[in-house]
Protein backbone atom coordinates (compact mmCIF):
# COMPACT_ATOMS: atom_id res chain seq x y z
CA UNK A 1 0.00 0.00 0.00
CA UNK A 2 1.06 3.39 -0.95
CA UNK A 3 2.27 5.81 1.96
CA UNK A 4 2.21 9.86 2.10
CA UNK A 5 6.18 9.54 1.14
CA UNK A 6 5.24 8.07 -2.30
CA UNK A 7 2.97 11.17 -3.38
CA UNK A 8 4.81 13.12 -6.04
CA UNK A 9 4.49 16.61 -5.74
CA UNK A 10 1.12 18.05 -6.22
CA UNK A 11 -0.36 14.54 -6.05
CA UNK A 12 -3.47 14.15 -3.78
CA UNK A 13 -4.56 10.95 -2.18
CA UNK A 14 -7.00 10.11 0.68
CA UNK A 15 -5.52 8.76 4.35
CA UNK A 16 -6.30 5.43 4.67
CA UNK A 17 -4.62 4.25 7.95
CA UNK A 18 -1.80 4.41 10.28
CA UNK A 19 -0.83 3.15 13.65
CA UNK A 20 -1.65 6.11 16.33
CA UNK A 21 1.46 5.09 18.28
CA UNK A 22 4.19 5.39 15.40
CA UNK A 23 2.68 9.42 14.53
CA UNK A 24 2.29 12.46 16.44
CA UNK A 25 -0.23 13.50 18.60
CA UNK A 26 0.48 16.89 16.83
CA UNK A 27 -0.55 15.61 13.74
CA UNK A 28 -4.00 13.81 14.35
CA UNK A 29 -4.80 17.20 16.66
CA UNK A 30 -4.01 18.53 12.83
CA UNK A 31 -6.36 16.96 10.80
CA UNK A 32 -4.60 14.19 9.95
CA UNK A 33 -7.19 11.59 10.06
CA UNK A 34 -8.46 8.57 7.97
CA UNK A 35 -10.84 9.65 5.51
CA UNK A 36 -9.03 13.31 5.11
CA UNK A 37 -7.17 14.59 1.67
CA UNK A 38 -3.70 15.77 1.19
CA UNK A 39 -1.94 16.74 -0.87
CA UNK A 40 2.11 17.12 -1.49
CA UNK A 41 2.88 20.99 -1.76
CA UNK A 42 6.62 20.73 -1.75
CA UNK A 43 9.63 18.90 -0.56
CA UNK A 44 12.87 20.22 0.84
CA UNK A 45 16.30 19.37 -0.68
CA UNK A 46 17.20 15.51 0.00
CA UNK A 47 13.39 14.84 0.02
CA UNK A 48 13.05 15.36 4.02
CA UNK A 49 10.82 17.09 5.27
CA UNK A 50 7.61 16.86 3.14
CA UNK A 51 5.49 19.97 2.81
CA UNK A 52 1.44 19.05 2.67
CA UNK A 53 -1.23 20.27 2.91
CA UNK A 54 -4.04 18.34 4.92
CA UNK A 55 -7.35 19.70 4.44
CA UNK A 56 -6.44 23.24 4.28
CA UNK A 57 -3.69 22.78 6.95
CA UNK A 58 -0.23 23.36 5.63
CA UNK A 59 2.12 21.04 7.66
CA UNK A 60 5.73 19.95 7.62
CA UNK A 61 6.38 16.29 8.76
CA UNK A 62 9.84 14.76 8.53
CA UNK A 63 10.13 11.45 5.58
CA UNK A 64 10.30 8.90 8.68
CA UNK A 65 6.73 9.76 9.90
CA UNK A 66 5.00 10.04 6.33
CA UNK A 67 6.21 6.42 5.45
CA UNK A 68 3.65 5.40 8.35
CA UNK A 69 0.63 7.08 6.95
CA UNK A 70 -0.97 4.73 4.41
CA UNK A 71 -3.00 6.18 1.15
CA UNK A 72 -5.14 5.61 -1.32
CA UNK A 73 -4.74 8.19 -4.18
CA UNK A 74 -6.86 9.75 -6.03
């Protein structure tokens, strides 16, 4: 299964799943939910961080964490 570090840029897919343990409590409190879009804005040099942007949130999250978010794209 595709995760958020596999979207290209400008790519949008839908969160599928992820264990709550392995991400942030920062992020969920963020919108980053099942069921919620995002989308790739940018990524820095060396592809870490990602830049997204999760329904309307613009967010930062390091490569490590992103490969734990499962997607389905759209």
């Amino acid at each position: 299964m595709l995760t958020i570090a596999d979207l290209q840029k400008g790519q949008r897919a839908i969160i599928k799943s992820f264990s709550v343990e392995l991400v942030p409590m920062k992020l969920l409190e963020m919108g980053c939910l099942p069921g919620n879009e995002v989308t790739l804005v940018q990524q820095a040099p060396f592809k870490d961080p990602l830049y997204l942007n999760i329904n309307g949130c613009h967010l930062a999250i390091r490569r490590e964490t992103a490969e734990r978010i499962k997607i389905q794209l759209t």
